[in-house]
Protein backbone atom coordinates (compact mmCIF):
# COMPACT_ATOMS: atom_id res chain seq x y z
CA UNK A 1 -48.20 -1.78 21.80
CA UNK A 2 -48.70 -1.88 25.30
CA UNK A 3 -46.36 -0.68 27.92
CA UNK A 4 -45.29 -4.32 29.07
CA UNK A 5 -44.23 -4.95 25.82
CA UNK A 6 -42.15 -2.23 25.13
CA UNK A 7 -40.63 -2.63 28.29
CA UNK A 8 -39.57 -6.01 27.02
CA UNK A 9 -38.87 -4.88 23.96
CA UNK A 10 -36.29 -2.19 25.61
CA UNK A 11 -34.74 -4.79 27.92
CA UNK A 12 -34.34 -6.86 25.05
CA UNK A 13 -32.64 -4.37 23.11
CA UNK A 14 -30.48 -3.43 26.45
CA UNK A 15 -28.98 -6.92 26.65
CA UNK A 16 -28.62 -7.17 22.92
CA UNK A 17 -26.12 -4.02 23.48
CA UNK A 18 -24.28 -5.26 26.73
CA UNK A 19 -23.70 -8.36 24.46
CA UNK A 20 -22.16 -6.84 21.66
CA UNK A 21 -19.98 -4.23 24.39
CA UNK A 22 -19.05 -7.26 26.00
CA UNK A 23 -18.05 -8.82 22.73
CA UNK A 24 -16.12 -5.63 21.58
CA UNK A 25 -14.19 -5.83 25.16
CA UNK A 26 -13.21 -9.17 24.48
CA UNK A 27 -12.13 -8.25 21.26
CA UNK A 28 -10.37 -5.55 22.22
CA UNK A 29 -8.38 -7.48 25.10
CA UNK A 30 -7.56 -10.23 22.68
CA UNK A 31 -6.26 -7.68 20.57
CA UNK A 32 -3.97 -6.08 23.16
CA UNK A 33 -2.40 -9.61 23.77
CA UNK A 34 -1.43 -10.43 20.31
CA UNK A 35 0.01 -7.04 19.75
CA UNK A 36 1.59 -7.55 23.25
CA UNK A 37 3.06 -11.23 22.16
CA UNK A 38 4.02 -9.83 18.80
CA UNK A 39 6.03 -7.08 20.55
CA UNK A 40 7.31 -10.22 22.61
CA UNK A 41 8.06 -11.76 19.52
CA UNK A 42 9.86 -8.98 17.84
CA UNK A 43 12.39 -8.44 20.40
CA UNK A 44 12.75 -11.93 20.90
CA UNK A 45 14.14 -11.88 17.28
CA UNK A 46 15.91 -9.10 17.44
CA UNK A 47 18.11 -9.93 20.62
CA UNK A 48 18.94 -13.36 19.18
CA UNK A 49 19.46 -11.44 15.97
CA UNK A 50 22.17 -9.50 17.96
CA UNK A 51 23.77 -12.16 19.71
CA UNK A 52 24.16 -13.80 16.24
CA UNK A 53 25.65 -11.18 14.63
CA UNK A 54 27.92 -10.35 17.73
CA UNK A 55 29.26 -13.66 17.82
CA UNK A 56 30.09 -13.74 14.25
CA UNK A 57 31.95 -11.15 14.53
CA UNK A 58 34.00 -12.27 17.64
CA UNK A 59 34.22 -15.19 15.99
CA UNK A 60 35.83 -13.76 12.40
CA UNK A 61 38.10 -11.46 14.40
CA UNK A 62 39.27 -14.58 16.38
CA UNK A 63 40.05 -16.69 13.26
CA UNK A 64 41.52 -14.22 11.41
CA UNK A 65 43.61 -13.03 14.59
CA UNK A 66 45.13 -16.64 14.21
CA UNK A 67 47.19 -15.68 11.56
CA UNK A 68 50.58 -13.25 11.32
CA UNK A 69 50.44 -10.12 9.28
CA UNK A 70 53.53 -10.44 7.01
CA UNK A 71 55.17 -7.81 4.25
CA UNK A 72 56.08 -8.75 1.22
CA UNK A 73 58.88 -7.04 -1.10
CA UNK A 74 58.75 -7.21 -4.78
CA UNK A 75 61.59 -6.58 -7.01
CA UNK A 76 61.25 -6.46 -10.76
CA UNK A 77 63.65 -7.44 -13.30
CA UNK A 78 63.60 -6.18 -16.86
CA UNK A 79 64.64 -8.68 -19.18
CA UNK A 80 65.20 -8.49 -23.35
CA UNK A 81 64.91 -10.90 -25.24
CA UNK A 82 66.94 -10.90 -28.93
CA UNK A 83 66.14 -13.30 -32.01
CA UNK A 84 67.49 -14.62 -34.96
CA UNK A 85 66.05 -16.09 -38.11
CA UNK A 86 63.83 -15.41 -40.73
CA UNK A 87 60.55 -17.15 -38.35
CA UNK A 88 61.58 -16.05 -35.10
CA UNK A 89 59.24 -14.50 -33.09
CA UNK A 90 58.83 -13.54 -29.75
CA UNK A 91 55.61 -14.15 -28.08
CA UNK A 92 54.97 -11.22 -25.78
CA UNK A 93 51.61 -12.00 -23.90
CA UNK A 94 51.52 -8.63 -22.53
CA UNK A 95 50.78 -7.13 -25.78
CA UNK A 96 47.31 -9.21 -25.90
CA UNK A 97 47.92 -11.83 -28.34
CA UNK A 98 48.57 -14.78 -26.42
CA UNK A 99 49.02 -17.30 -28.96
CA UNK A 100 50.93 -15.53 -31.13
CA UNK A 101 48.69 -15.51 -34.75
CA UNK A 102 46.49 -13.90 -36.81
CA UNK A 103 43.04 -14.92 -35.11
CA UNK A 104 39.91 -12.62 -35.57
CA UNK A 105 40.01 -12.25 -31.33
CA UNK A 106 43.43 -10.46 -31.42
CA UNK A 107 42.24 -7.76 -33.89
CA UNK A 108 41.05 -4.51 -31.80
């Protein structure tokens, strides 16, 4: 191999490298931008997010602020309750059996 030839063969090489440098420079830039618009993105979502959320909540605390707070009293009677007759029963639904009978659901 003659020196001309290797000298060709170098330069050949030497823009074969600046290529591929250039091509990893573009690549990196283009990289930098979409992580920079994806950063762009993020908070983009995350503000509106916000502003969603915060106006909800203005918004629940305004409709519920609508309406008067009132207190209720309770009073409780006790009441008995007699019977007479052979079939007279009393049907207590407090005691669980609701309809009064021997049903498989009322046994415990």
């Amino acid at each position: 191999m003659t020196d001309i030839e290797r000298v060709a063969q170098l330069e050949g090489e030497l823009e074969r490298e600046e290529a591929l440098n250039r091509l990893l420079l573009d690549t990196d830039k283009n990289q930098n931008n979409v992580i920079r618009h994806f950063r762009k993105m993020v908070v983009t979502l995350l503000v509106c997010s916000t502003i969603i959320i915060c106006t909800m909540v203005v918004g629940f605390f305004w409709y519920e602020g609508q309406f008067d707070a009132t207190t209720t009293t309770t009073d409780t009677t006790t009441t008995s309750m007699e019977t007479d007759g052979a079939n007279a029963n009393i049907n207590n639904v407090t005691d669980g059996d609701m309809y009064n009978d021997n049903a498989v659901h009322n046994n415990n």
